[in-house]
Protein backbone atom coordinates (compact mmCIF):
# COMPACT_ATOMS: atom_id res chain seq x y z
CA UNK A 1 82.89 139.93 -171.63
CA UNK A 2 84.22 142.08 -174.87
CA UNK A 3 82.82 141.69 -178.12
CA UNK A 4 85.98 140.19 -179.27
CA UNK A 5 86.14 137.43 -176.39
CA UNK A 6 82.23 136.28 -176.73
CA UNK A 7 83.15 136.02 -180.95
CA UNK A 8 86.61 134.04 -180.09
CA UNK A 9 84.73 131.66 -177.66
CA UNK A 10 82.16 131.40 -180.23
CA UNK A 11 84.51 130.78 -182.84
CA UNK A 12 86.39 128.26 -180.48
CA UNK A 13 82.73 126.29 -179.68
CA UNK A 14 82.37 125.73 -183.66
CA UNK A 15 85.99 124.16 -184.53
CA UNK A 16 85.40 122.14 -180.75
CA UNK A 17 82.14 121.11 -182.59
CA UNK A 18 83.59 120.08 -186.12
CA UNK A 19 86.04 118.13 -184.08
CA UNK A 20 83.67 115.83 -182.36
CA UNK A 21 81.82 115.86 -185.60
CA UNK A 22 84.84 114.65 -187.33
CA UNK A 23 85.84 111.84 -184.62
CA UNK A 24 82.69 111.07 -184.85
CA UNK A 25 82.86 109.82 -188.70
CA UNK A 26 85.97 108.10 -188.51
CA UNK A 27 84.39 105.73 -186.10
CA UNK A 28 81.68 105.23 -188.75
CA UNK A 29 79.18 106.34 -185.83
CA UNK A 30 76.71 107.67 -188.17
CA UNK A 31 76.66 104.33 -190.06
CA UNK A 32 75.82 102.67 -186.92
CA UNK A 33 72.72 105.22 -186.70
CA UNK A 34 71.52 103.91 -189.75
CA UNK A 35 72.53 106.56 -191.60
CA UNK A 36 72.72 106.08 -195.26
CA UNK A 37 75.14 108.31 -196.50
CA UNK A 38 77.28 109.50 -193.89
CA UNK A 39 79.59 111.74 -195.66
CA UNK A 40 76.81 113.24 -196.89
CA UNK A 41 75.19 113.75 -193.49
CA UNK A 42 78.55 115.09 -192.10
CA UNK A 43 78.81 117.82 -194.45
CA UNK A 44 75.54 118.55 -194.00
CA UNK A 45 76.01 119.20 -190.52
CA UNK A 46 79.70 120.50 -190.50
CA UNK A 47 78.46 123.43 -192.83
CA UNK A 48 74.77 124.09 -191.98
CA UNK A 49 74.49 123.79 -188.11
CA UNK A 50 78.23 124.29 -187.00
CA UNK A 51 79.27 126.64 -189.48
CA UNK A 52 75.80 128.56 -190.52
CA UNK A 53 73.15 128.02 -187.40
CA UNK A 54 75.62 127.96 -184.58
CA UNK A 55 77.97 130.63 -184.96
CA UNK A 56 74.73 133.10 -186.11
CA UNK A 57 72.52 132.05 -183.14
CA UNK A 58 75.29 132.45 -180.97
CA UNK A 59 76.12 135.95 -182.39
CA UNK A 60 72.89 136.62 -182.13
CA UNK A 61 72.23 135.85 -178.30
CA UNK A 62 75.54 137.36 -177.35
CA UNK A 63 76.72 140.34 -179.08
CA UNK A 64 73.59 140.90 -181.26
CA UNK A 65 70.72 141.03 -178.36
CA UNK A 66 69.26 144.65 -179.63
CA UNK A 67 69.83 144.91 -182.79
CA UNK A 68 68.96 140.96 -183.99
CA UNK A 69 69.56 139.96 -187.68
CA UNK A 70 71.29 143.63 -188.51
CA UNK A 71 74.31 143.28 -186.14
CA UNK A 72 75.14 140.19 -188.35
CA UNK A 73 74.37 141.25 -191.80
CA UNK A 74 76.60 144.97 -190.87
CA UNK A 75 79.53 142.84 -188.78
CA UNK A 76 79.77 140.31 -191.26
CA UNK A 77 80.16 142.34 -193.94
CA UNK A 78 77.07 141.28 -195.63
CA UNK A 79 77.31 144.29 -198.77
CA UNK A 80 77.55 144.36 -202.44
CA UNK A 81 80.35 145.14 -204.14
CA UNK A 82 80.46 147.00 -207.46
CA UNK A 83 80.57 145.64 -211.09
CA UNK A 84 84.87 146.49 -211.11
CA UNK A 85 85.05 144.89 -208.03
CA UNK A 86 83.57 141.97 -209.15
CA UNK A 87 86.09 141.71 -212.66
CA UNK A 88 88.76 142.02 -210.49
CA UNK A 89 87.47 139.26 -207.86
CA UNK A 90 87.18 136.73 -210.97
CA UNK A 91 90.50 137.09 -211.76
CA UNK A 92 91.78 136.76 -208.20
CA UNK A 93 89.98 133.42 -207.98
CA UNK A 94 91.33 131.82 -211.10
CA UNK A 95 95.05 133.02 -209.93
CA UNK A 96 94.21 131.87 -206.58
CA UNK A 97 93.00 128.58 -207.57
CA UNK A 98 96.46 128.17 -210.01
CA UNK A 99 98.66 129.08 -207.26
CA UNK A 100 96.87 126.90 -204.67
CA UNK A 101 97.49 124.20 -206.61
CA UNK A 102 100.82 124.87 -207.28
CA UNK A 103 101.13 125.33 -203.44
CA UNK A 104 99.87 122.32 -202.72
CA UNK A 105 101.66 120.04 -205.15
CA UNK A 106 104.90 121.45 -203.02
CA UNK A 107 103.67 120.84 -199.52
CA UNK A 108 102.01 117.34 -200.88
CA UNK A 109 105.62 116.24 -202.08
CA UNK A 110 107.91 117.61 -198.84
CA UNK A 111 105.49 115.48 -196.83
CA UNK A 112 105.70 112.44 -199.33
CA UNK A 113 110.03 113.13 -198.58
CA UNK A 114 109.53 113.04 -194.84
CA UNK A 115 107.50 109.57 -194.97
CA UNK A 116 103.85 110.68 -194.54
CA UNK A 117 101.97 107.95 -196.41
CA UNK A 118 97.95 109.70 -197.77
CA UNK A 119 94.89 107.68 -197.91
CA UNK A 120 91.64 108.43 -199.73
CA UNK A 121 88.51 107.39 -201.15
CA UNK A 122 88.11 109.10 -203.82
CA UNK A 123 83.96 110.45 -204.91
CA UNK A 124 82.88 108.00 -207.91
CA UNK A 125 81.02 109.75 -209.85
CA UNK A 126 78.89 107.00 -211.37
CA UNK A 127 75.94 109.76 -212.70
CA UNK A 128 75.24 113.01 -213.51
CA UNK A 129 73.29 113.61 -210.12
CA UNK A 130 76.28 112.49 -208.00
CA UNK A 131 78.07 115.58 -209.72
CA UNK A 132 75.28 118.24 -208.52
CA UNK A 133 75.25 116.20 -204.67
CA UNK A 134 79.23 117.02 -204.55
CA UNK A 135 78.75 120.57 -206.37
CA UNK A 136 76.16 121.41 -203.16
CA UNK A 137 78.12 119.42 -200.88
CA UNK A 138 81.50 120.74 -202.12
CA UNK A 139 81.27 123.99 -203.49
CA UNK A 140 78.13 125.77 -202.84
CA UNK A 141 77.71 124.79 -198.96
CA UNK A 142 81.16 125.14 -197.93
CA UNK A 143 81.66 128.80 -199.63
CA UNK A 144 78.95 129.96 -197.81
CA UNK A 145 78.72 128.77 -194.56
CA UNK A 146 82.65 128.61 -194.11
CA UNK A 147 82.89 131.86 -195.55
CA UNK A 148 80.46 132.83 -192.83
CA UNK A 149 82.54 132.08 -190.09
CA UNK A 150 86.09 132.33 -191.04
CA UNK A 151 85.62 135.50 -192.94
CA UNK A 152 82.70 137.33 -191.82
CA UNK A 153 82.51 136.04 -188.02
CA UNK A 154 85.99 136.30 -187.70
CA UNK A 155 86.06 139.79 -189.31
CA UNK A 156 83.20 140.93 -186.81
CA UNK A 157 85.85 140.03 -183.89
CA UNK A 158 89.20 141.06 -185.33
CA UNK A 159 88.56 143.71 -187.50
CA UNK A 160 90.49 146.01 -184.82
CA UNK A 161 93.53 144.02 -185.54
CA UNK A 162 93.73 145.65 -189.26
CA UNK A 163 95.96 143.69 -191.32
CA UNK A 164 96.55 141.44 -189.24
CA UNK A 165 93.19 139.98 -189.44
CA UNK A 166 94.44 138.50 -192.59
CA UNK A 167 96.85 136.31 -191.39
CA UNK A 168 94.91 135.01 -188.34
CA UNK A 169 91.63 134.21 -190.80
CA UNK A 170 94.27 132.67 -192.54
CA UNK A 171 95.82 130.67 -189.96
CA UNK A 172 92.06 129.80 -188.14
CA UNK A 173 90.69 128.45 -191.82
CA UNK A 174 93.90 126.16 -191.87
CA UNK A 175 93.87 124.86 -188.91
CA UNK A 176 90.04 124.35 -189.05
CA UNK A 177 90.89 121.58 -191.56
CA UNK A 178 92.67 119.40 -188.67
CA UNK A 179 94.26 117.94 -192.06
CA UNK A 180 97.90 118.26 -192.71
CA UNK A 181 97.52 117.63 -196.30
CA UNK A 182 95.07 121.07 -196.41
CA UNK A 183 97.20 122.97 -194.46
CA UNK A 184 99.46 124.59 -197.01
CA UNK A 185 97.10 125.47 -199.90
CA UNK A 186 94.35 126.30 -197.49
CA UNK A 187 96.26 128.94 -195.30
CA UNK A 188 97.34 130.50 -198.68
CA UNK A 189 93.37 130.48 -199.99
CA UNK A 190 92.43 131.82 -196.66
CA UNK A 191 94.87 134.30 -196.71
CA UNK A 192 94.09 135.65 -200.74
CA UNK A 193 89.75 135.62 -199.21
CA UNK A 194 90.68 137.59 -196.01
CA UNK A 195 93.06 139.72 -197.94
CA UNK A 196 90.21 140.93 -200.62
CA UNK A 197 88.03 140.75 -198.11
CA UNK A 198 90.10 143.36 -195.99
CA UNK A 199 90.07 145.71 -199.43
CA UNK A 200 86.68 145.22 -199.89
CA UNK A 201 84.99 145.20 -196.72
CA UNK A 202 82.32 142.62 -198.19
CA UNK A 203 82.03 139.09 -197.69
CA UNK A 204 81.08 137.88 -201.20
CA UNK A 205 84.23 138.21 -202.87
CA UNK A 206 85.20 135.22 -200.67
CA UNK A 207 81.97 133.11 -200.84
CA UNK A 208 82.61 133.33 -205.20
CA UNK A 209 85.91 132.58 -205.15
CA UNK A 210 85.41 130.12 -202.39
CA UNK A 211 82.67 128.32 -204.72
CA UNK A 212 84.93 128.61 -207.35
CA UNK A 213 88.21 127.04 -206.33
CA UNK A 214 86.02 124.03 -204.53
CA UNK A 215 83.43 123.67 -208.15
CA UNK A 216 86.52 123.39 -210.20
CA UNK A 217 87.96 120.40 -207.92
CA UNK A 218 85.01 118.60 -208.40
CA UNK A 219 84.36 119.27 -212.05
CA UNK A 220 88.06 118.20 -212.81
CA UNK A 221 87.02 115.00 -210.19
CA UNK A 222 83.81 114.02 -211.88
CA UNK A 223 85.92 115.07 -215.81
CA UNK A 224 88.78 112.44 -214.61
CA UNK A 225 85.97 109.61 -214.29
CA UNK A 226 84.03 109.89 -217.37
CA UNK A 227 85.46 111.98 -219.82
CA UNK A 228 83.08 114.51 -221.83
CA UNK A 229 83.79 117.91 -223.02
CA UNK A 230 86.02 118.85 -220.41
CA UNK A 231 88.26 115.92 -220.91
CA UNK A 232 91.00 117.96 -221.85
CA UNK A 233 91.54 119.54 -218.23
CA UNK A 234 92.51 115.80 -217.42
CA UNK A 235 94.78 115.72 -220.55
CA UNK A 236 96.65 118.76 -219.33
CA UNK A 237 96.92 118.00 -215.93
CA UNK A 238 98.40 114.52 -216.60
CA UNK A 239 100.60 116.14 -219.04
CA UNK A 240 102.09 118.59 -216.70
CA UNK A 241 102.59 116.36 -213.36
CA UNK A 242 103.93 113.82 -215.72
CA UNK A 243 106.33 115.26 -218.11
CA UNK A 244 109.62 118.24 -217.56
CA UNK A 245 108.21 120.24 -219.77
CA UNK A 246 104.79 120.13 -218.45
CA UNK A 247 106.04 121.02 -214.82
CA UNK A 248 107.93 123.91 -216.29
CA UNK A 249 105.22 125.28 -218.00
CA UNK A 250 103.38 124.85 -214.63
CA UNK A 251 105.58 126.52 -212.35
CA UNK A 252 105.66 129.51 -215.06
CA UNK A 253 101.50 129.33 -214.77
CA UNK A 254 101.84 129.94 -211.17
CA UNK A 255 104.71 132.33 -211.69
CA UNK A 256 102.30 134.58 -213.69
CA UNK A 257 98.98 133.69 -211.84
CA UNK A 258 101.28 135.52 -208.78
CA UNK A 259 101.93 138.08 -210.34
CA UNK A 260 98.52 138.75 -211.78
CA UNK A 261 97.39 138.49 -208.10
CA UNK A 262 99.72 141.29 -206.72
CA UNK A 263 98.60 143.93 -209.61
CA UNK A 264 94.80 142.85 -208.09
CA UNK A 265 95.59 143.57 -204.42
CA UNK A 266 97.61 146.88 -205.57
CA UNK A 267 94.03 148.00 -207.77
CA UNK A 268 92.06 146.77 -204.61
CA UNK A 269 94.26 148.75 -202.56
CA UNK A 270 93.88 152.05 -204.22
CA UNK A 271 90.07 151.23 -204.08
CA UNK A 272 89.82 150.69 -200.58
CA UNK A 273 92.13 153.83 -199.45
CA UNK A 274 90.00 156.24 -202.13
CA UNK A 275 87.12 154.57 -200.56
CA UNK A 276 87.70 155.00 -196.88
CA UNK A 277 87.90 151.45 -195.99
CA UNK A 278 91.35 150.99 -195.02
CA UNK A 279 94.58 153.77 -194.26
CA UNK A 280 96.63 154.85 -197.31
CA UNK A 281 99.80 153.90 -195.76
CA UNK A 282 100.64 150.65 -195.92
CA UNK A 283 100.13 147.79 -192.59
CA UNK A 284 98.89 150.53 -190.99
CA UNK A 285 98.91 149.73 -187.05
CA UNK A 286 95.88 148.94 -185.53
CA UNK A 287 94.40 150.42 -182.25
CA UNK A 288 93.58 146.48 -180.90
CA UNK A 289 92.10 146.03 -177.41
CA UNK A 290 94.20 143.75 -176.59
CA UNK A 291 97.63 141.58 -178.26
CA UNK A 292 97.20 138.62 -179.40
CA UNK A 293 99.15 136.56 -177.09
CA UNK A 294 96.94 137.73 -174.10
CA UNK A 295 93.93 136.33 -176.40
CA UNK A 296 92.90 133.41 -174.44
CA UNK A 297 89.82 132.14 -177.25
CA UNK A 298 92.32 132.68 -179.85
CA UNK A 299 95.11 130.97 -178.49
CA UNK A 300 92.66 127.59 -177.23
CA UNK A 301 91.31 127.48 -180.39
CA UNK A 302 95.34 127.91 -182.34
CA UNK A 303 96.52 125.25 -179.89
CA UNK A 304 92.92 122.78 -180.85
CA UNK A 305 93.30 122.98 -184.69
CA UNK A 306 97.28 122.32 -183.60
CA UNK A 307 96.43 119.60 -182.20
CA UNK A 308 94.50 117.87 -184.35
CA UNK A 309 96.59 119.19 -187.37
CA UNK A 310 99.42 117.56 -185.32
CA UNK A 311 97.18 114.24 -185.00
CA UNK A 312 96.77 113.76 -188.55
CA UNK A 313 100.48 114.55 -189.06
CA UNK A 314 101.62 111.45 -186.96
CA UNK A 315 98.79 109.16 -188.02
CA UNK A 316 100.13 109.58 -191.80
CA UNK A 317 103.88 109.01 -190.52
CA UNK A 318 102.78 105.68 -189.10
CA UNK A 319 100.60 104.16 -191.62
């Protein structure tokens, strides 16, 4: 078996597993363990042992056999990235996160128009310690451990695509969500982490901005509840989802949060050809082993996260 077939069937083993995971809590099996906190103990599990032990041990036993813990720090693209890099990774994540949300809003209100009714229970944050459990739960696990797989893992098996490795990390990380409410802002997330990822050949860039975009969802969750310093993020968010004005000077945020994030990727661009990590000309095309429609891990797992992206779909159409 290729390298690129034993990481797609690995890849395809961890969204199989956060799918049984998942079915699992929605018929509250973990309660009936005796389980205390079962969303807790699902994240828990989701990121640690499906999306950090699993995919590395079965990396490891696979395609890493001689070499052990150094195939996965080199194919993951376990490196440091320099102090500009870094500046210029900040401001991708702040435009990224003001896009996103502008993203979603959209795809949130086309599927409100076509009759897909959303339920949730939203995290009360009743102390101070409930914020830090969602901060590790939220932010800090899932940036590294998802980051992990859909950037780095996923990088160690595609990289031969080129630029096209963008778009399928993209697509994978959406579908991964088996949520159709995710799908829009997290394709376009997945695709701004695998894009700087591509320019910088690391995987950090992805785990900060990652831990960014997830901390600042919770902040503005736990900020919505009880107030405090922050209380003006909830001032100005009611302001612009509730008012013209406020929408216009949102969609001119986003306008100029794009923008901002082109000029990045361009300055990442010219790093990354000076630097030897990508071509100088542009979509360059890639010497790949084999197309991607011949890609039998990558299409089971595409038609899986369909599936269950599919799933959710219907189940809000019905409610």
């Amino acid at each position: 078996m290729t390298k690129r077939n034993s990481i797609g069937f690995i890849y395809f083993a961890v969204v199989a597993a956060t799918l049984l995971l998942r079915i699992a809590s929605s018929l509250d099996v973990y309660s009936a363990l005796g389980v205390d906190n079962s969303d807790a103990f699902y994240s828990c599990m989701v990121q640690i042992m499906i999306f950090g032990v699993m995919p590395v041990s079965l990396y490891l036993l696979t395609v890493g056999r001689r070499e052990g813990v150094k195939t996965v720090i080199s194919d993951f693209a376990v490196k440091k990235i320099s102090a500009k890099t870094a500046a210029r990774v900040l401001v991708l994540g702040v435009c990224m996160i003001v896009v996103s949300t502008g993203v979603s809003f959209v795809w949130q209100n086309f599927l409100s128009l076509i009759g897909y009714v959303r339920t949730s229970s939203p995290t009360d944050y009743s102390s101070i310690g409930v914020l830090f459990r969602e901060l590790v739960l939220v932010a800090v696990l899932p940036a590294v451990f998802e980051e992990l797989t859909h950037r780095g893992l996923l990088f160690a098996g595609y990289r031969e695509c080129g630029w096209k490795f963008v778009l399928i990390s993209a697509l994978l990380f959406s579908l991964m969500h088996q949520n159709i409410v995710q799908t829009g802002y997290t394709f376009f997330g997945g695709a701004v982490m695998a894009l700087t990822m591509y320019y910088t050949g690391s995987v950090f860039p992805g785990i900060f901005m990652h831990f960014l975009n997830n901390a600042v969802s919770v902040i503005s969750g736990y900020v919505g509840q009880n107030g405090g310093i922050l209380s003006f993020i909830t001032v100005i968010e009611n302001w612009i989802y509730g008012s013209p004005a406020g929408l216009a000077v949102g969609f001119i945020a986003v306008a100029v949060c794009a923008a901002l994030l082109v000029l990045m990727f361009y300055l990442l661009r010219k790093d990354a050809v000076k630097n030897g990590i990508i071509g100088a000309r542009p979509f360059e095309p890639a010497v790949e082993a084999k197309p991607l429609r011949t890609d039998i891990p990558f299409i089971l797992t595409v038609l899986l996260g369909v599936g269950a992206t599919l799933f959710s779909l219907v189940w809000g159409l019905m409610r």
